[in-house]
PDB file of N, CA and C in Angstrom:
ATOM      1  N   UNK A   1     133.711  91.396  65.938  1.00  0.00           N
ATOM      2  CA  UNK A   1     132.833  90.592  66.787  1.00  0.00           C
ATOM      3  C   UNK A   1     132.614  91.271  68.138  1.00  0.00           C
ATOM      4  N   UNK A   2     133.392  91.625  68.987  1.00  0.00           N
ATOM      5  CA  UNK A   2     133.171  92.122  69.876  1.00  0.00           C
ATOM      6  C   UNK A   2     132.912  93.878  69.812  1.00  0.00           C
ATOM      7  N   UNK A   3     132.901  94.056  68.582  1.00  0.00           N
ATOM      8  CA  UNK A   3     132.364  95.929  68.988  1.00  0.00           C
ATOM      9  C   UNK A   3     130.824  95.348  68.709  1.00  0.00           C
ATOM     10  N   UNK A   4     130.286  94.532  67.678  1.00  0.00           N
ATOM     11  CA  UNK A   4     128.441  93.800  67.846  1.00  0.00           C
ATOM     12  C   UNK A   4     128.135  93.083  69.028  1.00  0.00           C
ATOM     13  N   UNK A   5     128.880  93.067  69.455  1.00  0.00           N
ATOM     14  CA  UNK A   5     128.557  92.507  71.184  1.00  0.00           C
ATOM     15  C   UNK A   5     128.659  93.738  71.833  1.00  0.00           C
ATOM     16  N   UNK A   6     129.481  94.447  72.020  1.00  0.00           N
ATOM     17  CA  UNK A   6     129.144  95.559  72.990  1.00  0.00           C
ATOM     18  C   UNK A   6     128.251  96.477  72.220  1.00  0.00           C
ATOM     19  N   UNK A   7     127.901  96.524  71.425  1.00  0.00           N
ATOM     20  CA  UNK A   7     126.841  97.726  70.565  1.00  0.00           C
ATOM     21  C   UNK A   7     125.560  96.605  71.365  1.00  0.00           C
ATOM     22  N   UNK A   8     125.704  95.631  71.334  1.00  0.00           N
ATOM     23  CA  UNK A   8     124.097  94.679  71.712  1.00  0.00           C
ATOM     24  C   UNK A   8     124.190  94.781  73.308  1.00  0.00           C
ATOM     25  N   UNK A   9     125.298  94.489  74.118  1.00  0.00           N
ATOM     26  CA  UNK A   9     124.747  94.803  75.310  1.00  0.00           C
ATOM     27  C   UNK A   9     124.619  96.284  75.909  1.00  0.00           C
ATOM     28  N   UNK A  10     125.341  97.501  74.692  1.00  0.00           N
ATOM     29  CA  UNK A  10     124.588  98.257  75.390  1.00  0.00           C
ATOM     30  C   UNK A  10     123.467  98.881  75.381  1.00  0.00           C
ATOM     31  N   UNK A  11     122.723  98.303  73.788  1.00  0.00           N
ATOM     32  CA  UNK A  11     121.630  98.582  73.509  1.00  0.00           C
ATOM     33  C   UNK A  11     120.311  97.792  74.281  1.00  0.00           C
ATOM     34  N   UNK A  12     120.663  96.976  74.569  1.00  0.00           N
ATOM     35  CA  UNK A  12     120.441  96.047  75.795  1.00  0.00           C
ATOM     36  C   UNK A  12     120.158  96.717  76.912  1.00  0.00           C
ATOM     37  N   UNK A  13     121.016  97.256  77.575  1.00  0.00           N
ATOM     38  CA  UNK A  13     120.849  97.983  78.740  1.00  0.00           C
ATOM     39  C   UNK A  13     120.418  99.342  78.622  1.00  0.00           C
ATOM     40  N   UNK A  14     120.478  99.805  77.867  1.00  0.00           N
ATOM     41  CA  UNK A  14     119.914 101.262  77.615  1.00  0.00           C
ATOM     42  C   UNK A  14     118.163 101.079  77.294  1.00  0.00           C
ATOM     43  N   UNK A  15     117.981 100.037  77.107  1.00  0.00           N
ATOM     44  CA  UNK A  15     116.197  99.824  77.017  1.00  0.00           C
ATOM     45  C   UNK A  15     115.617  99.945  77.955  1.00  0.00           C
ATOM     46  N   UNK A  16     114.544 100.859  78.146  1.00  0.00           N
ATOM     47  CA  UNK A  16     114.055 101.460  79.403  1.00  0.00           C
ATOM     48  C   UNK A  16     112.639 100.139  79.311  1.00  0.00           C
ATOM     49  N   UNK A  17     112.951  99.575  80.834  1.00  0.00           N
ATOM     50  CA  UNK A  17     112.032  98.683  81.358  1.00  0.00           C
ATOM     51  C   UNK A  17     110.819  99.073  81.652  1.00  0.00           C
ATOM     52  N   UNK A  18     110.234  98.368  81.570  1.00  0.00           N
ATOM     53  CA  UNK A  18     108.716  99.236  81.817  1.00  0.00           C
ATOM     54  C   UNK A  18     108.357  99.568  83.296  1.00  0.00           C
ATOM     55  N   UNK A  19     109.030  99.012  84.196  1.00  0.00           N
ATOM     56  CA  UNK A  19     108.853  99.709  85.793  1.00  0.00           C
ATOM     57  C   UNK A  19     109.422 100.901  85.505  1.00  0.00           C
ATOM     58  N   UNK A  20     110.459 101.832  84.808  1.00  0.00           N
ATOM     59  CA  UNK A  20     111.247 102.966  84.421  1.00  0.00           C
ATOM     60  C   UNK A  20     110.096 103.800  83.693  1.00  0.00           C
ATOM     61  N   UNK A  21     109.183 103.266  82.846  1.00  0.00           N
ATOM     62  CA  UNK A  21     108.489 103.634  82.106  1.00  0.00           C
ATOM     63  C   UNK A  21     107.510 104.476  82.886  1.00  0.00           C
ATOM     64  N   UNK A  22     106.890 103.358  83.454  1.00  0.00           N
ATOM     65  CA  UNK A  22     105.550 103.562  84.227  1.00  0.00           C
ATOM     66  C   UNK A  22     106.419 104.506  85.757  1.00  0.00           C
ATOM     67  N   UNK A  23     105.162 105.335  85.518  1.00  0.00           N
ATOM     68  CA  UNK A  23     105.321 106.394  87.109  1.00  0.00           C
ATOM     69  C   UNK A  23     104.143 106.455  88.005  1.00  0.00           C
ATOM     70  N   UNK A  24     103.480 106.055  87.487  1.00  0.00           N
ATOM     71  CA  UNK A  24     102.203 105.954  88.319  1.00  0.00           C
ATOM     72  C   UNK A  24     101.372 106.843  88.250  1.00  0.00           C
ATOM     73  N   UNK A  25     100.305 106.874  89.267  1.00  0.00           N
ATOM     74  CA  UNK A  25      99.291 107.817  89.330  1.00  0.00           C
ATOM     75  C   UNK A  25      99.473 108.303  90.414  1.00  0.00           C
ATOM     76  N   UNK A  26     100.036 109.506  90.376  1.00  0.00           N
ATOM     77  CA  UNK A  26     100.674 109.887  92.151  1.00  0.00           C
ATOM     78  C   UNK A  26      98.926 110.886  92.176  1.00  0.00           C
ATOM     79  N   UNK A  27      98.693 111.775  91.500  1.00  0.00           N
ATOM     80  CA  UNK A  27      97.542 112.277  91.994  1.00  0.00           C
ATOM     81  C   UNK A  27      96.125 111.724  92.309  1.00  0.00           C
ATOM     82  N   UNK A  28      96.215 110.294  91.608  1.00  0.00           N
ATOM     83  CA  UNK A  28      95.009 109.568  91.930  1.00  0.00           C
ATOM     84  C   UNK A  28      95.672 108.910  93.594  1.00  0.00           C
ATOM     85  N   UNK A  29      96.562 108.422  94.207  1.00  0.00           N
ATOM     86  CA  UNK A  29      96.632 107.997  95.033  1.00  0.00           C
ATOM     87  C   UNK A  29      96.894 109.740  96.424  1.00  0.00           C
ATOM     88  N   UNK A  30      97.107 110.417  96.121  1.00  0.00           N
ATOM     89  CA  UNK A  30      96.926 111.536  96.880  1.00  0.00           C
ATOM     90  C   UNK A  30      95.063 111.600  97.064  1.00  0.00           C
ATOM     91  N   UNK A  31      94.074 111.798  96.040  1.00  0.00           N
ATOM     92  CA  UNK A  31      93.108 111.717  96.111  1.00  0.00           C
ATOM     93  C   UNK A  31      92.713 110.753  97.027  1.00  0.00           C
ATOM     94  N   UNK A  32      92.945 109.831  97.132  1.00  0.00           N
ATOM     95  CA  UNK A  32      92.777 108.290  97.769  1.00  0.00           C
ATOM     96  C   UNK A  32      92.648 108.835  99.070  1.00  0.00           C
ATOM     97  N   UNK A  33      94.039 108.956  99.488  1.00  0.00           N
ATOM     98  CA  UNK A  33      94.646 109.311 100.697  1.00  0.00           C
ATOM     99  C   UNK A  33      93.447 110.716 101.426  1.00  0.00           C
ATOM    100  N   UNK A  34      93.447 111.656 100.590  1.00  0.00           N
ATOM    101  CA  UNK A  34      92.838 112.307 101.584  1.00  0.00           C
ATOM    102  C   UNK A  34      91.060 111.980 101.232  1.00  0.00           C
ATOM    103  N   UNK A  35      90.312 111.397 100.448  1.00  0.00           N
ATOM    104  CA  UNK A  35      89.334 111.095 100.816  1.00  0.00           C
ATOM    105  C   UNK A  35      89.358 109.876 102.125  1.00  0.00           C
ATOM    106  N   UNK A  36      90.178 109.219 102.036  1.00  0.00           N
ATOM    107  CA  UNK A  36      90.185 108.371 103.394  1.00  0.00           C
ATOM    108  C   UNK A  36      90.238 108.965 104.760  1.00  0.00           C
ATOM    109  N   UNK A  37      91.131 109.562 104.861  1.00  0.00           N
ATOM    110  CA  UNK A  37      91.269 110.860 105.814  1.00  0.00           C
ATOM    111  C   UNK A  37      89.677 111.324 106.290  1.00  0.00           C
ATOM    112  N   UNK A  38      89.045 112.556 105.025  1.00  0.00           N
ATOM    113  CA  UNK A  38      88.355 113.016 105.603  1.00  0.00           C
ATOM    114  C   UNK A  38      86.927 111.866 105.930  1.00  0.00           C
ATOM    115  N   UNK A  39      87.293 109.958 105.163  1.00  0.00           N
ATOM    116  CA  UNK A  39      85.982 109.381 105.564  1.00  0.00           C
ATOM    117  C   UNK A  39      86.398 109.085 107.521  1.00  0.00           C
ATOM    118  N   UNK A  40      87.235 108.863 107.881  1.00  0.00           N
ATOM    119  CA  UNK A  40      87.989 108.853 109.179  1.00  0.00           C
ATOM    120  C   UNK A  40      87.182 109.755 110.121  1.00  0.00           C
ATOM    121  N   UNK A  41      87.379 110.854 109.332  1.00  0.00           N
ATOM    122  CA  UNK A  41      86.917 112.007 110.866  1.00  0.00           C
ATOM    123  C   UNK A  41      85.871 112.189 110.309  1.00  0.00           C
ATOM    124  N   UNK A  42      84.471 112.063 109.446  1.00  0.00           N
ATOM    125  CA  UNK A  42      83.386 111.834 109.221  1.00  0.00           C
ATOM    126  C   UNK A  42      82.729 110.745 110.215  1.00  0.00           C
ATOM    127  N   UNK A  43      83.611 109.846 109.987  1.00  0.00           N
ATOM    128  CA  UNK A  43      82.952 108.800 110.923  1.00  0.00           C
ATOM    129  C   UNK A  43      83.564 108.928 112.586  1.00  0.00           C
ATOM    130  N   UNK A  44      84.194 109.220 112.722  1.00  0.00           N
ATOM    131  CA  UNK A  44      84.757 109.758 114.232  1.00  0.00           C
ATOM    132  C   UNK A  44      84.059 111.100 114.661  1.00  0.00           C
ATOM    133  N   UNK A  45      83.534 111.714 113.886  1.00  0.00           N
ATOM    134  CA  UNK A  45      82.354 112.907 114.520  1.00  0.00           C
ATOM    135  C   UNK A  45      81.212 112.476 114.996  1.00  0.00           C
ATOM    136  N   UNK A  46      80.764 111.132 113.878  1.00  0.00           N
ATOM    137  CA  UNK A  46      79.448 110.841 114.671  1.00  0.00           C
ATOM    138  C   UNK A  46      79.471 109.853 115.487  1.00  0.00           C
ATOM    139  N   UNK A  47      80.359 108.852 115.436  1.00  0.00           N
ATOM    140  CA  UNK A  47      80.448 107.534 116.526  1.00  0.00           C
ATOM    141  C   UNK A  47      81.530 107.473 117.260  1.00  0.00           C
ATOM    142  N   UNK A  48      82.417 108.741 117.914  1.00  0.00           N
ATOM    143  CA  UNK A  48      83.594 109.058 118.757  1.00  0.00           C
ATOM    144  C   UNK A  48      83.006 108.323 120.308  1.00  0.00           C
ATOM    145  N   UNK A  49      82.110 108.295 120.778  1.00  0.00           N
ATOM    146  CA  UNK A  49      81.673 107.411 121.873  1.00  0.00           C
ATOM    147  C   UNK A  49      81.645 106.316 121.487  1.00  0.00           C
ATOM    148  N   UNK A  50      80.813 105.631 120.914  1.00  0.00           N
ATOM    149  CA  UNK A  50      80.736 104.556 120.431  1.00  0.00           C
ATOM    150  C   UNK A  50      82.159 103.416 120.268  1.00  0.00           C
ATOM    151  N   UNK A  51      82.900 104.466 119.135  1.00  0.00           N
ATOM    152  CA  UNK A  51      84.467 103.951 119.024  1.00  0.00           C
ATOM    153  C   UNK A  51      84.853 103.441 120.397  1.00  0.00           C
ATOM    154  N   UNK A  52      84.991 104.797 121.464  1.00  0.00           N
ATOM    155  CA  UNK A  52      85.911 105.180 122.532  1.00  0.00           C
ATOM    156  C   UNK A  52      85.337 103.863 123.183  1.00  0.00           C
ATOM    157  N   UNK A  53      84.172 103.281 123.424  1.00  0.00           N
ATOM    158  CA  UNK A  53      83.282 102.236 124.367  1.00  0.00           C
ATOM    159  C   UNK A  53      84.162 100.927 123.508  1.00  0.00           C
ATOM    160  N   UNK A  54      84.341 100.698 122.251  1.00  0.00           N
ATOM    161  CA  UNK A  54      84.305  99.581 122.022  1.00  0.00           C
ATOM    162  C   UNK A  54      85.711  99.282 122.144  1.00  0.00           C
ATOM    163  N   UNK A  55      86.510 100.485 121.793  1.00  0.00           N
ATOM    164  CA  UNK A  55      88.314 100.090 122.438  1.00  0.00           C
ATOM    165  C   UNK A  55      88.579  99.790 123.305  1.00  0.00           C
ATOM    166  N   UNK A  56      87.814 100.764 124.315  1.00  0.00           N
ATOM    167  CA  UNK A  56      87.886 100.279 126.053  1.00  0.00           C
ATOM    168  C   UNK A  56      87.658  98.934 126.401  1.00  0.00           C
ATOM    169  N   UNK A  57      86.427  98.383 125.744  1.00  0.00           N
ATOM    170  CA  UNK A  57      86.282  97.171 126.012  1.00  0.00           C
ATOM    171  C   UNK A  57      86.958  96.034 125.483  1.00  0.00           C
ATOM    172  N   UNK A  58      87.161  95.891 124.259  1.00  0.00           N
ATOM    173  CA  UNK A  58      88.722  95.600 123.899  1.00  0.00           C
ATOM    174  C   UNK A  58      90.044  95.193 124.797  1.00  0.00           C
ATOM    175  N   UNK A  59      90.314  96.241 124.820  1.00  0.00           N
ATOM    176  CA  UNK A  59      91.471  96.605 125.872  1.00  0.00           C
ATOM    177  C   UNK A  59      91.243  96.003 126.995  1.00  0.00           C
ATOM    178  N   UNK A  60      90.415  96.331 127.125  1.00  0.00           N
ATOM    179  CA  UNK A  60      90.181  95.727 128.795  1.00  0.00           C
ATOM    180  C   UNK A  60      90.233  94.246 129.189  1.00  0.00           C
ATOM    181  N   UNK A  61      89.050  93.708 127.823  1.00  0.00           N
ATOM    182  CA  UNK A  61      88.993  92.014 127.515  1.00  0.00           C
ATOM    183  C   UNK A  61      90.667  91.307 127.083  1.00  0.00           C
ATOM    184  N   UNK A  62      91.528  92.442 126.761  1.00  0.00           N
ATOM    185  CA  UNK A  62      93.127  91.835 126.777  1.00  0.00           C
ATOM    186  C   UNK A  62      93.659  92.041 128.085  1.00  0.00           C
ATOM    187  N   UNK A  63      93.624  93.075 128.830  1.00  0.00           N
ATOM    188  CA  UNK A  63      94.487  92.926 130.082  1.00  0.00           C
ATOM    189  C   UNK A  63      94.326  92.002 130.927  1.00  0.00           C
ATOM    190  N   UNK A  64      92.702  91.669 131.039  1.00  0.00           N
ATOM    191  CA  UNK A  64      92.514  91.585 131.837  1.00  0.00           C
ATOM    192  C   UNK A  64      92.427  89.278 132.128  1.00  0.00           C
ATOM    193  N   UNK A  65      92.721  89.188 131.066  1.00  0.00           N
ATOM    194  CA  UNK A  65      93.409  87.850 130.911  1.00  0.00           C
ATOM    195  C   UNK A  65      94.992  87.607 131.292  1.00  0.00           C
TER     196      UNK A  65
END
């Protein structure tokens, strides 16, 4: 009785869970990452004033309360 109990819990525990299974998509989330990146400084080349005006004002509308 107890060597079918320990044959079951360790067959039990030796079953690879499916979070163990699964690894992900590390190169689709690298892709991710640097298309975000370069949409960042795409859009910071052409509206870097723009940005810089609307933080300032921001900022300013917090201190200055």
């Amino acid at each position: 009785m107890s060597l079918l109990l320990t044959r079951l819990l360790l067959t039990w525990a030796m079953k690879p869970r499916p979070a163990a299974r699964e690894r992900g998509d590390v190169p689709g989330w690298v892709l991710i990452t640097v298309m975000t990146a370069g949409l960042v400084v795409a859009i910071w080349a052409f509206a870097a004033e723009q940005l810089q005006a609307i933080l300032e004002k921001a900022l300013n509308s917090v201190t200055n309360k």
